[in-house]
C-alpha atoms as a PDB file:
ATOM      1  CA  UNK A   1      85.466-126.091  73.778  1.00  0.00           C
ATOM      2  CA  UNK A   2      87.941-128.560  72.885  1.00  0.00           C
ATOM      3  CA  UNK A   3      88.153-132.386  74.071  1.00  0.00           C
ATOM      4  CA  UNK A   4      90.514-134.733  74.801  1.00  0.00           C
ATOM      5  CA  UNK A   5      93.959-134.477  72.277  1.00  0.00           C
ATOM      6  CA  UNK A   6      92.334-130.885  71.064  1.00  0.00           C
ATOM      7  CA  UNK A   7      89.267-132.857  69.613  1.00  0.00           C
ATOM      8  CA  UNK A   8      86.514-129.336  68.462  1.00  0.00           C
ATOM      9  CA  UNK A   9      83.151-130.262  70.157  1.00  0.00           C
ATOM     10  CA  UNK A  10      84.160-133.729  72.262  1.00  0.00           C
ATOM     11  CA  UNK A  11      82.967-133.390  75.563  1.00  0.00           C
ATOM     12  CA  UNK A  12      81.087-135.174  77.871  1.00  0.00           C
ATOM     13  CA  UNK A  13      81.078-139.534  78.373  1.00  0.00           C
ATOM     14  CA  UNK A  14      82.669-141.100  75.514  1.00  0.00           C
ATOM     15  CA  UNK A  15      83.929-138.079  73.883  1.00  0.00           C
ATOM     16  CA  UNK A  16      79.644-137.158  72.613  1.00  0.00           C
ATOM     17  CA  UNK A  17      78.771-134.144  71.007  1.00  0.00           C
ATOM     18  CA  UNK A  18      75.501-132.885  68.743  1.00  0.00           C
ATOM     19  CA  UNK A  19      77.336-133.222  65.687  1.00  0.00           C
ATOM     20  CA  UNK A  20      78.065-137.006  66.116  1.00  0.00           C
ATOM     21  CA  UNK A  21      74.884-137.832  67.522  1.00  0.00           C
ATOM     22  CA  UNK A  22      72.992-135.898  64.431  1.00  0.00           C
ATOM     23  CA  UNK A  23      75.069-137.819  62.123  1.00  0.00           C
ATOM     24  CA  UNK A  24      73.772-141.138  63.630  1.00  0.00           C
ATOM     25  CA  UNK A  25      70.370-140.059  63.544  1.00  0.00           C
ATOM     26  CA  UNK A  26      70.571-139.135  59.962  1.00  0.00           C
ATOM     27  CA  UNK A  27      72.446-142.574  58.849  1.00  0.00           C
ATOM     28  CA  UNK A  28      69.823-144.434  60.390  1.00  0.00           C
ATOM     29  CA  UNK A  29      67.157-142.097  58.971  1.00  0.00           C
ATOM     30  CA  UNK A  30      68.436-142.980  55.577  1.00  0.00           C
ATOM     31  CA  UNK A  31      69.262-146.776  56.429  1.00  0.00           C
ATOM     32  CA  UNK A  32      65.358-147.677  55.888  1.00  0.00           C
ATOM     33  CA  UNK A  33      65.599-149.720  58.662  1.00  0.00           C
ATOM     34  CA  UNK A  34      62.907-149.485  61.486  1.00  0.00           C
ATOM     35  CA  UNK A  35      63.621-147.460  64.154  1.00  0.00           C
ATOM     36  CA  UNK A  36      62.595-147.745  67.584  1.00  0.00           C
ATOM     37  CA  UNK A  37      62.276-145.689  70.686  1.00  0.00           C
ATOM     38  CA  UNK A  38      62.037-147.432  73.774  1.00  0.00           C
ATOM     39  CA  UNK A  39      61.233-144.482  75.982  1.00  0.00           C
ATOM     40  CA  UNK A  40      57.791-143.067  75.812  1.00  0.00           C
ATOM     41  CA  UNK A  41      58.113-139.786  73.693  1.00  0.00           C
ATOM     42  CA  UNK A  42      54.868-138.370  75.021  1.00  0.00           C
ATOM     43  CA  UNK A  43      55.949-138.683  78.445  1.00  0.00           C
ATOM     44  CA  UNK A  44      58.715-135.689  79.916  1.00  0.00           C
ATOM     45  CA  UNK A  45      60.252-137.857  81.940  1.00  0.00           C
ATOM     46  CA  UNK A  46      63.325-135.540  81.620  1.00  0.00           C
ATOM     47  CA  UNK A  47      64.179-132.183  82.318  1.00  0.00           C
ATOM     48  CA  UNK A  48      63.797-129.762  79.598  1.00  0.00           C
ATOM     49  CA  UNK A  49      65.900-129.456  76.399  1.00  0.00           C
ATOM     50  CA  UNK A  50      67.581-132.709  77.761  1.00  0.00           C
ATOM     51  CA  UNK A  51      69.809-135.010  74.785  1.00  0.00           C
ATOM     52  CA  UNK A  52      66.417-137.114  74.018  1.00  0.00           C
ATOM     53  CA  UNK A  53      64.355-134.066  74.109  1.00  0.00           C
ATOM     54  CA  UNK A  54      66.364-132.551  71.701  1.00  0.00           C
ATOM     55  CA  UNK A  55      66.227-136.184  69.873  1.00  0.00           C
ATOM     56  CA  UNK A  56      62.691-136.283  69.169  1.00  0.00           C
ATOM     57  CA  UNK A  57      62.658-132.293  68.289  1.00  0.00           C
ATOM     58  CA  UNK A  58      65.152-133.101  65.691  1.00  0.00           C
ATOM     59  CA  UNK A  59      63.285-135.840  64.054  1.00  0.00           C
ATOM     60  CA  UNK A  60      59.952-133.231  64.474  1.00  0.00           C
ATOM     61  CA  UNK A  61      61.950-131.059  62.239  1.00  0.00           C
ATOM     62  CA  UNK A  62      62.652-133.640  59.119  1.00  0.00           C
ATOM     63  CA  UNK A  63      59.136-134.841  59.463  1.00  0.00           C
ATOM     64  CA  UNK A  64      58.706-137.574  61.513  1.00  0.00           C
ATOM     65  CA  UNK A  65      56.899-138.891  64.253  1.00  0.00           C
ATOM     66  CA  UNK A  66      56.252-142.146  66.072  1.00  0.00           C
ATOM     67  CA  UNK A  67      53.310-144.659  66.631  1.00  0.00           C
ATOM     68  CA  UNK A  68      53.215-146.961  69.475  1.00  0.00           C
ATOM     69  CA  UNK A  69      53.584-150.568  69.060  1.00  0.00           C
ATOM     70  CA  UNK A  70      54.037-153.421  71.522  1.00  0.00           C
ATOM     71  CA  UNK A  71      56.024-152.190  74.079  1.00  0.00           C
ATOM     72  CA  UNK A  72      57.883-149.374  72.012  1.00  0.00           C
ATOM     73  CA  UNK A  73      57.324-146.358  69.586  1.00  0.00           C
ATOM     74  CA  UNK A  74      58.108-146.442  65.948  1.00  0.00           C
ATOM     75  CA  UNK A  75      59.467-143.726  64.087  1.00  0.00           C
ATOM     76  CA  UNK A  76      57.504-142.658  61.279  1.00  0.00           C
ATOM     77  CA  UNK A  77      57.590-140.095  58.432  1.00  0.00           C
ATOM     78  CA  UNK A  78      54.513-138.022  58.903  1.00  0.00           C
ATOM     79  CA  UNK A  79      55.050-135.234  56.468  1.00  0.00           C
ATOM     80  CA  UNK A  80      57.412-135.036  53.248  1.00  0.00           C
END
């Protein structure tokens, strides 16, 4: 499906697709920086295979997780 001025893959509010929204994930990944989740992970507070379902899977996948801290979650690696 093509977007707006025959963009491949841009659909949806502001033009997002998977492909951007992996790349951010992945830049922050390697950024070193902390990242944090503000919406309870354990919780399915969403329907199923939802953008921040498919979020957390993707982070699953590379080998992280998250702890909770003081009024968020961390993401942390968990396996190499």
């Amino acid at each position: 499906m093509n977007g707006k001025k025959g963009q491949p893959g841009a659909k949806g509010v502001g033009s997002w697709n998977w492909t951007r929204n992996k790349r951010f994930i992945d830049d922050a990944l390697a950024s070193g920086r902390p990242i944090r989740l503000v919406t309870d992970p354990t919780k399915p507070l969403y329907s199923k295979d939802n953008v921040y379902q498919r979020e957390l899977k993707y982070l699953q996948d590379k080998g992280y997780g998250w702890r909770k801290m003081d009024g968020y979650w961390e993401v942390v690696r968990i396996r190499p």
